[in-house]
N, C-alpha and C. Protein backbone atom coordinates (compact mmCIF):
# COMPACT_ATOMS: atom_id res chain seq x y z
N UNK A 1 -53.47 57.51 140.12
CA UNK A 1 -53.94 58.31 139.03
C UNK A 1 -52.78 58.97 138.28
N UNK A 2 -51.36 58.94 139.05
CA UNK A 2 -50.67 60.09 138.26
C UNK A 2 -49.24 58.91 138.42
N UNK A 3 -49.55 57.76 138.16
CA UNK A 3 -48.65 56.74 137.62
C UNK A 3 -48.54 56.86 136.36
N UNK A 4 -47.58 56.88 136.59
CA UNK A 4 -47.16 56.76 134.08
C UNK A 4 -47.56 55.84 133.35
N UNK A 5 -47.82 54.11 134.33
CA UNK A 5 -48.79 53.02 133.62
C UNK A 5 -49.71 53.52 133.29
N UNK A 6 -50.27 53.85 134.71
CA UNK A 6 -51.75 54.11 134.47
C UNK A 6 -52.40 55.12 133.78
N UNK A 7 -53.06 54.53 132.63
CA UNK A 7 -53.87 55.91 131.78
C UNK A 7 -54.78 56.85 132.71
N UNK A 8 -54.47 58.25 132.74
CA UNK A 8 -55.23 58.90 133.55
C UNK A 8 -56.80 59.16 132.34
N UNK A 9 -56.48 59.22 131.48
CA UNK A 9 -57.90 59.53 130.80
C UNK A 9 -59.28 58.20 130.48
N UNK A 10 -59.02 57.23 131.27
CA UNK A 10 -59.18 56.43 131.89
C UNK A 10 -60.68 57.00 133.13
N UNK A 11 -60.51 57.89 133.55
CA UNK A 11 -61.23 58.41 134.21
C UNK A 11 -62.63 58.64 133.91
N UNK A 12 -63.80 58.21 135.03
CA UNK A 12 -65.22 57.83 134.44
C UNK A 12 -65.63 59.29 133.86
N UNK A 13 -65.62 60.02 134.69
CA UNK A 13 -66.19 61.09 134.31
C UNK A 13 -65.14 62.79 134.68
N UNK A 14 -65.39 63.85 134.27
CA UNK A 14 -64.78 64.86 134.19
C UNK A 14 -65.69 65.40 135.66
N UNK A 15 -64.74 66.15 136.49
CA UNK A 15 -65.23 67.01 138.12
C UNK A 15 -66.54 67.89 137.31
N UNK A 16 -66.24 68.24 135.96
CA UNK A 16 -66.94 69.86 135.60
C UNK A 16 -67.59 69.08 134.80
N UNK A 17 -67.96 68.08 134.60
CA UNK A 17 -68.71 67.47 133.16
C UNK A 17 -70.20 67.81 133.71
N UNK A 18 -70.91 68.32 132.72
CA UNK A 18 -72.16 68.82 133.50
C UNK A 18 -73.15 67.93 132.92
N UNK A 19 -73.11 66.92 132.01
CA UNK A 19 -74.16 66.37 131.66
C UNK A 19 -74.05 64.87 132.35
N UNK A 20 -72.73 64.42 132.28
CA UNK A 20 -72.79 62.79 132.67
C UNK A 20 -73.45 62.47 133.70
N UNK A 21 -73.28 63.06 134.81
CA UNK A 21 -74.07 62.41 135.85
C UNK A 21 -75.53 62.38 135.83
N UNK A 22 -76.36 63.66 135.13
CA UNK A 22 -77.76 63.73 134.51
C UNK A 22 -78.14 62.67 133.86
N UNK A 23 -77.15 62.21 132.64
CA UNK A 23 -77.88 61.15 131.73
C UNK A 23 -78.09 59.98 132.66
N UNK A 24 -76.57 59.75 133.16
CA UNK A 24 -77.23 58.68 134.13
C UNK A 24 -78.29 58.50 135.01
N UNK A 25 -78.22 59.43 135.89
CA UNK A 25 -79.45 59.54 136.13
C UNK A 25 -81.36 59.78 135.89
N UNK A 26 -80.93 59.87 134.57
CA UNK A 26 -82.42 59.95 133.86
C UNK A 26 -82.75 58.36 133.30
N UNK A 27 -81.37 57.39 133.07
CA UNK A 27 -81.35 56.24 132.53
C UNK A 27 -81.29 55.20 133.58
N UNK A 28 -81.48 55.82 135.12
CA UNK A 28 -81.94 55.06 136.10
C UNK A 28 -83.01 53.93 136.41
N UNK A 29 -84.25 54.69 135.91
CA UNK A 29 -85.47 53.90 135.58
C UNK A 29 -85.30 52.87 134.37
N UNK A 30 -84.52 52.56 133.43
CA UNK A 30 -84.91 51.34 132.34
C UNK A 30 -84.74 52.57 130.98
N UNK A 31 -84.31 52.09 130.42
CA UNK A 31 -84.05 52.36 129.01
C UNK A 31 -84.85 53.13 128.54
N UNK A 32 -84.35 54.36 127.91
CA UNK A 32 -84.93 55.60 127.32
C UNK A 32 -84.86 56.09 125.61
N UNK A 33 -85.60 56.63 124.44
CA UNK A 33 -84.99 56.60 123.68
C UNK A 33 -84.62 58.40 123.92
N UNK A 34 -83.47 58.46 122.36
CA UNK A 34 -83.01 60.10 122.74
C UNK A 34 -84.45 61.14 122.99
N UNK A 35 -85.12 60.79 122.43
CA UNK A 35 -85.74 61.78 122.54
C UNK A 35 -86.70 62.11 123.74
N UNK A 36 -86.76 61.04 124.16
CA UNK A 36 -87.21 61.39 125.69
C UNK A 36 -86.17 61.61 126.64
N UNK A 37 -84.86 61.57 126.24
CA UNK A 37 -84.00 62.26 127.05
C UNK A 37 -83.67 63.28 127.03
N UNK A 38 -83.88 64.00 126.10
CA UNK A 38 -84.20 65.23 125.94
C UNK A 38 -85.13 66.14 126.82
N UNK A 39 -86.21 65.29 127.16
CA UNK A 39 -87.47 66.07 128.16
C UNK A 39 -86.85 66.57 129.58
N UNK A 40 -86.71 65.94 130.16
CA UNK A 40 -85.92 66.30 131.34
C UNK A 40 -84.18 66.59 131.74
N UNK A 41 -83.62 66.94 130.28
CA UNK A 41 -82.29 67.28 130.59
C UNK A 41 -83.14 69.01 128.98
N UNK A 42 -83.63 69.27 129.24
CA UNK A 42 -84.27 70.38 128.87
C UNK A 42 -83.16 71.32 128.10
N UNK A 43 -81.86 71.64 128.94
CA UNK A 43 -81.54 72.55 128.77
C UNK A 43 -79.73 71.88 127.72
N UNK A 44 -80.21 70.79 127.14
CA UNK A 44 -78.92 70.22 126.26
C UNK A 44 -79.27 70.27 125.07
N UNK A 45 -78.17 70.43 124.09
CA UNK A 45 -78.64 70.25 122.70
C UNK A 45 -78.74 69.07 122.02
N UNK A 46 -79.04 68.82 120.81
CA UNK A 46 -79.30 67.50 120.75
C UNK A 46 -77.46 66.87 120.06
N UNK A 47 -76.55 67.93 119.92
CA UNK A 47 -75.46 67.79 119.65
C UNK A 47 -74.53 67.37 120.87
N UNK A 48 -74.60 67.79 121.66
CA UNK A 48 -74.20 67.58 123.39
C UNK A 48 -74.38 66.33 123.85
N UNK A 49 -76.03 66.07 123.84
CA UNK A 49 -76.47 65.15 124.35
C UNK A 49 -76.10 63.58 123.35
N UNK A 50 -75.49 63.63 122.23
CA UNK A 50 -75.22 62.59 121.08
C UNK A 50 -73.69 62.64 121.65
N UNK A 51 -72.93 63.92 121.95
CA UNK A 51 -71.39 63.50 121.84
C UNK A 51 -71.61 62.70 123.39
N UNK A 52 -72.13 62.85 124.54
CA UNK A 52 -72.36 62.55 125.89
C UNK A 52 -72.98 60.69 125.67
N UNK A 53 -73.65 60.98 125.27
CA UNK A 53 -74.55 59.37 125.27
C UNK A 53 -72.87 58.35 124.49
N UNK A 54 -72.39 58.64 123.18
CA UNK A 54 -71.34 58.08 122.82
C UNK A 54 -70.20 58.15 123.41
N UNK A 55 -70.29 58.85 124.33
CA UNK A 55 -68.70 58.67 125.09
C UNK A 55 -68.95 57.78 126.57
N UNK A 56 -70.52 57.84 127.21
CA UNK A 56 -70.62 57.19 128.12
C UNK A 56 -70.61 55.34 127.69
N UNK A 57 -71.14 55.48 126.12
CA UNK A 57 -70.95 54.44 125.49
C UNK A 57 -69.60 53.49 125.17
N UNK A 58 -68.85 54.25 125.14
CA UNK A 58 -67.16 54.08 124.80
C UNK A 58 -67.07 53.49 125.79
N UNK A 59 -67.29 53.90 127.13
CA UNK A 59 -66.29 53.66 128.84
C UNK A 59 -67.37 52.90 129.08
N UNK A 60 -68.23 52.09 128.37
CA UNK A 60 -69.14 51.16 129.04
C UNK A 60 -70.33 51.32 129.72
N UNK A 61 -70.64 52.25 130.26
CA UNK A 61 -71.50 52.80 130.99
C UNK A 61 -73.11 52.87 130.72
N UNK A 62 -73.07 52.97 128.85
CA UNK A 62 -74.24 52.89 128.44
C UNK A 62 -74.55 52.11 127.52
N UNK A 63 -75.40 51.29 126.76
CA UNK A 63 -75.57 50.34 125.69
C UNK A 63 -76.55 50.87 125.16
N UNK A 64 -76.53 50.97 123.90
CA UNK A 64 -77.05 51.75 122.68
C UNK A 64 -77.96 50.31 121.98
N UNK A 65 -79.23 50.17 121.65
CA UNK A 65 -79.76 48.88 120.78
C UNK A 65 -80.89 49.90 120.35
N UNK A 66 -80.24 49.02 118.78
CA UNK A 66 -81.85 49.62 117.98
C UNK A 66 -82.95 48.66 117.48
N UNK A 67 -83.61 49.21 117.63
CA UNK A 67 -85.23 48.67 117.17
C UNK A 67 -85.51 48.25 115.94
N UNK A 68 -85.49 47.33 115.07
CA UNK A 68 -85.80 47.63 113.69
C UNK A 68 -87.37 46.68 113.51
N UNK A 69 -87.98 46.99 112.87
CA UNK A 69 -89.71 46.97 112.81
C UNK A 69 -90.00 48.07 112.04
N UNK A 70 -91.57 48.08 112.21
CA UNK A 70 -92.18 48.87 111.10
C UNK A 70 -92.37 50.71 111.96
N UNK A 71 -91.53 50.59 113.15
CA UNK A 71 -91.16 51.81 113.74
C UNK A 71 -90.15 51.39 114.25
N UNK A 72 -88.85 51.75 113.73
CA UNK A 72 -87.68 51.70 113.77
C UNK A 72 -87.05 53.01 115.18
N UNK A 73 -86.20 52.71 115.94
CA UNK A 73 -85.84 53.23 117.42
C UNK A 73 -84.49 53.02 118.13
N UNK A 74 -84.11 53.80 118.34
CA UNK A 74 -83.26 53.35 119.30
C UNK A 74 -83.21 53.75 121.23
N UNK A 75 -82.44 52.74 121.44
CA UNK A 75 -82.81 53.02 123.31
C UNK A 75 -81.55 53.14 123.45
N UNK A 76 -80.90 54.18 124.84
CA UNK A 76 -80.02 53.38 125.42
C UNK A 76 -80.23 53.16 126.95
N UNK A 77 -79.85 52.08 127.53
CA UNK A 77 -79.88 51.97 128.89
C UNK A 77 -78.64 51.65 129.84
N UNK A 78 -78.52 51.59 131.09
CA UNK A 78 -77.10 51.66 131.84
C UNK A 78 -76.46 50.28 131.48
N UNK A 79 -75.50 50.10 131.94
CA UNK A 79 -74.73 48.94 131.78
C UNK A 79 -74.60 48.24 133.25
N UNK A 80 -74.44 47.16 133.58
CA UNK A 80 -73.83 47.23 134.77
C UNK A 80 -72.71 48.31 135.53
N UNK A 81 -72.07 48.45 134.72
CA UNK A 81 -70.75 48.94 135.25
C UNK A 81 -71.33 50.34 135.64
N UNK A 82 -72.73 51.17 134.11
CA UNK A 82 -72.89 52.47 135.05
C UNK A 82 -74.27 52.33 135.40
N UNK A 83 -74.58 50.62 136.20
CA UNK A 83 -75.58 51.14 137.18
C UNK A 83 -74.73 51.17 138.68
N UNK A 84 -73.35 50.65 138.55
CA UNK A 84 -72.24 51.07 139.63
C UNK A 84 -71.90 52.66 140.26
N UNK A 85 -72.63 53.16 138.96
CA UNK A 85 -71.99 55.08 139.40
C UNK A 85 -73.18 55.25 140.23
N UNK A 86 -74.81 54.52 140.19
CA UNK A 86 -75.70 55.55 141.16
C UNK A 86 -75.40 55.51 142.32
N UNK A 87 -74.77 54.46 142.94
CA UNK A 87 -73.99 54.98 144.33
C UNK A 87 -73.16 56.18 144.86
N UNK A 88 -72.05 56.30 143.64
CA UNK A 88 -71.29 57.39 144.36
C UNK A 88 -72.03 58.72 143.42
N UNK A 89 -72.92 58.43 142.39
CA UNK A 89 -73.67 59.58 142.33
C UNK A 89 -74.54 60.04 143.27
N UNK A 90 -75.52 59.29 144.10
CA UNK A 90 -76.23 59.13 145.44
C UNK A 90 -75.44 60.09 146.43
N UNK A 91 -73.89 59.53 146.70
CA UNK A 91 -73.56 59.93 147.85
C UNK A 91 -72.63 61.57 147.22
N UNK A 92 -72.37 61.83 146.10
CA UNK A 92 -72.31 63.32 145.56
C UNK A 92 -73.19 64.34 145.66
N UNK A 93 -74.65 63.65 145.42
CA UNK A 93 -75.93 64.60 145.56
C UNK A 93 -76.34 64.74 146.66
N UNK A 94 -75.71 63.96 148.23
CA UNK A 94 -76.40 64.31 149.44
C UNK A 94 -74.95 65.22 150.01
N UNK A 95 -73.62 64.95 149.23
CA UNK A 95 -72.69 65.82 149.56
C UNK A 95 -73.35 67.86 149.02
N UNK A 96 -73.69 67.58 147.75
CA UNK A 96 -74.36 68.87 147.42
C UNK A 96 -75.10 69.53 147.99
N UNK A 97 -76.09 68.47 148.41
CA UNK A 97 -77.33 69.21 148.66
C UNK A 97 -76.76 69.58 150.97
N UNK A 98 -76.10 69.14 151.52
CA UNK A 98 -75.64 69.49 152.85
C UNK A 98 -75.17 70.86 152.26
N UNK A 99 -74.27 71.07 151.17
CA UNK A 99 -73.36 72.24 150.88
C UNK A 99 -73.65 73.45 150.56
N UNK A 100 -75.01 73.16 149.90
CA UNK A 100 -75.88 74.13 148.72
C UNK A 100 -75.39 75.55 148.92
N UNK A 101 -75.78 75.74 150.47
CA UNK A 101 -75.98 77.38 150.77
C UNK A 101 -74.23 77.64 150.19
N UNK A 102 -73.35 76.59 150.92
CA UNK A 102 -71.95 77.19 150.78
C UNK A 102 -71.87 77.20 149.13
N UNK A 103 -71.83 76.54 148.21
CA UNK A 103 -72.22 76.43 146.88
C UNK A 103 -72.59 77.75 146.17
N UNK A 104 -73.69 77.71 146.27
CA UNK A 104 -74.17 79.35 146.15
C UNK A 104 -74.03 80.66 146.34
N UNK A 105 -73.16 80.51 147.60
CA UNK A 105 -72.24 81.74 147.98
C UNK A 105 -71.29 81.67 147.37
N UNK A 106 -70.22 80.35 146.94
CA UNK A 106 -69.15 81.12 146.48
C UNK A 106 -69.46 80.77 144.92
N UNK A 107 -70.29 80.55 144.61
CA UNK A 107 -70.36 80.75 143.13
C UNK A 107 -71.07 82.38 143.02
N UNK A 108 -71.46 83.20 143.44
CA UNK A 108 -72.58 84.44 143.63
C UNK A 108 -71.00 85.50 143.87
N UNK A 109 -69.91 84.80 145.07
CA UNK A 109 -68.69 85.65 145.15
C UNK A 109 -67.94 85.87 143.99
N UNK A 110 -68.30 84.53 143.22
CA UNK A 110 -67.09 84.44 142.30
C UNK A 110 -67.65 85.16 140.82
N UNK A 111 -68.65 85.42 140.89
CA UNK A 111 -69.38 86.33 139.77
C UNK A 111 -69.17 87.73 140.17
N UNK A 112 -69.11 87.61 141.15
CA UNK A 112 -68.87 89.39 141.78
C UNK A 112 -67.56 89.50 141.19
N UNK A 113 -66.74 88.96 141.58
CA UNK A 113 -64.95 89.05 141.68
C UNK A 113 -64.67 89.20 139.86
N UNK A 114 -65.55 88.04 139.28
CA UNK A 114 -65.57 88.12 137.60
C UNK A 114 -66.01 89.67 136.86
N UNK A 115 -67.04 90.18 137.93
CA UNK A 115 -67.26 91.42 136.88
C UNK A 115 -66.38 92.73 137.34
């Protein structure tokens, strides 16, 4: 990662990126359009969720196709490459969820220490 060839920004996703692993995971089941991705990532804007969908788009991860007919649409759904992340997304969310309590404590410490 910290070779001078190697592009580090290159990297699938950001440790703190709080949406990527969501979209993917909502685009688990088969192809969604935005606006039903919106329903269950509730708490994104629709500005967030456009710069997120195009950057997972960039690194491959997601494929964007539109609909054209007499109701015009667009979907996007995973790619191969990011139906490759639900694994180590899988094994992140059973790392979380063992951790939670520790999680919660030091995020609850670290709000204390902040105010």
């Amino acid at each position: 990662m910290f070779d001078p060839v190697c592009p580090t920004d290159l990297m699938p996703f950001r440790v703190g990126d709080k949406w990527t692993g969501m979209v993917i995971r909502c685009l688990e089941g088969g192809p969604r359009r935005f606006s039903e991705l919106r329903v269950p990532l509730r708490g994104i804007t629709a500005k967030v969720l456009t710069q997120s969908l195009r950057a997972l788009e960039r690194d491959g991860f997601v494929s964007r196709r539109e609909h054209r007919g007499p109701v015009r649409h667009v979907e996007y759904a995973l790619t191969p490459l990011g139906r490759s992340l639900l694994g180590p997304l899988d094994t992140a969310c059973a790392w979380a969820e063992q951790h939670w309590d520790e999680l919660i404590d030091a995020r609850e410490a670290g709000l204390e220490r902040a105010d």
